[in-house]
Protein backbone atom coordinates (compact mmCIF):
# COMPACT_ATOMS: atom_id res chain seq x y z
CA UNK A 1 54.04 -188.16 -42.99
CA UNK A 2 56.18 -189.05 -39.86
CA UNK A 3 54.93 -189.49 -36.05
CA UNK A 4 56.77 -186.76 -33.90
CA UNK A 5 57.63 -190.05 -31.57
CA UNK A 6 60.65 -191.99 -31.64
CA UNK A 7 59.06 -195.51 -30.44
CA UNK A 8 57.90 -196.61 -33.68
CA UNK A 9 61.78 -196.27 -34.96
CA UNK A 10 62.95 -198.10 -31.76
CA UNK A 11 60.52 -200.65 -31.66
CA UNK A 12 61.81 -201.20 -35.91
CA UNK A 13 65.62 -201.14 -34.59
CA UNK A 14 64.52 -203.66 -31.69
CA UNK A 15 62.70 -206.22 -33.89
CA UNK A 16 65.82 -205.88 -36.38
CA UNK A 17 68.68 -206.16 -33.57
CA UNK A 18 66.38 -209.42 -32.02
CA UNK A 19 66.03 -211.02 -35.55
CA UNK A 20 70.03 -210.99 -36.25
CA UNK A 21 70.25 -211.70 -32.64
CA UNK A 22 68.44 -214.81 -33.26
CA UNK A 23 69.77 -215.52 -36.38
CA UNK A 24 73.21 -215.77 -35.12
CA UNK A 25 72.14 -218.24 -32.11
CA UNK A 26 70.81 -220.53 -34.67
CA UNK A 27 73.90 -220.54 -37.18
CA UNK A 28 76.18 -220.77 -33.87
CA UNK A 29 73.92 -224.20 -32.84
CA UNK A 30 73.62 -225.87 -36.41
CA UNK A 31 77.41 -225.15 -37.04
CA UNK A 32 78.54 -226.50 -33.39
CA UNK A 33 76.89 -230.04 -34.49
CA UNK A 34 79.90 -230.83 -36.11
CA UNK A 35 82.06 -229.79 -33.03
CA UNK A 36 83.14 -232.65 -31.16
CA UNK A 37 84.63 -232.86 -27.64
CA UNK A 38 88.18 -235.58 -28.83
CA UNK A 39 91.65 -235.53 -27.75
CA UNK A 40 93.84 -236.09 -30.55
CA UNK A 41 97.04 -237.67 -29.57
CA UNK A 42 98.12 -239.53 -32.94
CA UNK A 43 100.25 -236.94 -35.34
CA UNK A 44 98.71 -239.26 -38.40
CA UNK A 45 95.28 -237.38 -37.13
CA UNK A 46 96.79 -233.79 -37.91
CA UNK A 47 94.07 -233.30 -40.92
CA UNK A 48 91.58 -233.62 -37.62
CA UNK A 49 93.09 -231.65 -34.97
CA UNK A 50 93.11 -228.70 -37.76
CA UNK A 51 89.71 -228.84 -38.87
CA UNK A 52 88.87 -229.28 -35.02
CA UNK A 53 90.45 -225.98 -34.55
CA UNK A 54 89.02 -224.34 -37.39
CA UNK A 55 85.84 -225.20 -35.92
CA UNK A 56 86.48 -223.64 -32.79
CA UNK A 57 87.82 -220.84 -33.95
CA UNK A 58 84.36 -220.60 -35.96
CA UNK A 59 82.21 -221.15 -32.47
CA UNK A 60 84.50 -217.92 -30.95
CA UNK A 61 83.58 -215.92 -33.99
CA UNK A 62 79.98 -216.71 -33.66
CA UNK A 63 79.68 -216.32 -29.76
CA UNK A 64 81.24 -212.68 -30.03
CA UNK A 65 78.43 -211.48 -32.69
CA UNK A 66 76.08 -213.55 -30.11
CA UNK A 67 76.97 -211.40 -27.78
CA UNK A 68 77.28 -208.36 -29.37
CA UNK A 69 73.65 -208.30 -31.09
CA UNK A 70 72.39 -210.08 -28.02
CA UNK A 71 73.31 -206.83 -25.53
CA UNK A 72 72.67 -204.44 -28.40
CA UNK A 73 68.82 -206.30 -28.03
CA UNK A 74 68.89 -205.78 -24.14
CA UNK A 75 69.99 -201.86 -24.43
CA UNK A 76 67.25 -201.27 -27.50
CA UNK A 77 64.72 -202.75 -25.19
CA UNK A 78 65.80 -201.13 -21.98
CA UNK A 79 65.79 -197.63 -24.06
CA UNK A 80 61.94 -197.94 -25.10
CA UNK A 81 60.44 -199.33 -22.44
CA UNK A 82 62.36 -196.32 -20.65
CA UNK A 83 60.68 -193.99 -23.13
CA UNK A 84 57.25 -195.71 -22.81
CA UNK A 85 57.63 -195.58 -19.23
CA UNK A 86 58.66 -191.75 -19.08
CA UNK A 87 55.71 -191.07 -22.03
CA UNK A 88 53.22 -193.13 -19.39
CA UNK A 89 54.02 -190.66 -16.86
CA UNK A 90 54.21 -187.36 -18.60
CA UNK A 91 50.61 -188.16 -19.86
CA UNK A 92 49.07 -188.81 -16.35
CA UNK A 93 51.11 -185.88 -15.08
CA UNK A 94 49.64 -183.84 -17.38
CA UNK A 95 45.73 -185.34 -17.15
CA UNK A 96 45.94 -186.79 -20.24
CA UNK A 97 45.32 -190.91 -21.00
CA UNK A 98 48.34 -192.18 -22.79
């Protein structure tokens, strides 16, 4: 029913890691279109400087999750090409074509 290797798993975990990896680089660059790079000096502009900060706020949220899914993407990869590597040589060790 199941293959005795782990690389089809991995490869799964990999693709699903990349996709939400992905996913969160998109949200983080449609929601930073609203960000906007102002000074706000005037206290009648409050309402602004609040939803500017909000905003912000959002942009750290996103780029932590960015970076969280995007090394989680780098270790998953690093960890099977490891273990394709390592299969790749106990097969010629052994005779065998991998």
């Amino acid at each position: 029913m199941f293959s005795t290797s782990p690389m089809p798993l991995l490869v799964i975990v990999w693709a699903a890691v990349t996709a939400a990896f992905i996913a969160v680089m998109f949200w983080k660059a449609f929601a930073g279109l609203k960000e906007a790079d102002v000074v706000i000096l005037d206290p009648a502009e409050d309402k602004q400087a609040n939803e500017q900060q909000q905003m912000i706020a959002k942009m750290e949220r996103l780029t932590s999750w960015a970076k969280r899914f995007g090394f989680a993407s780098l270790a998953m990869l690093v960890v099977t090409g490891g273990l394709l590597v390592y299969r790749i040589m106990r097969a010629f060790s052994l005779g065998q074509t991998p």
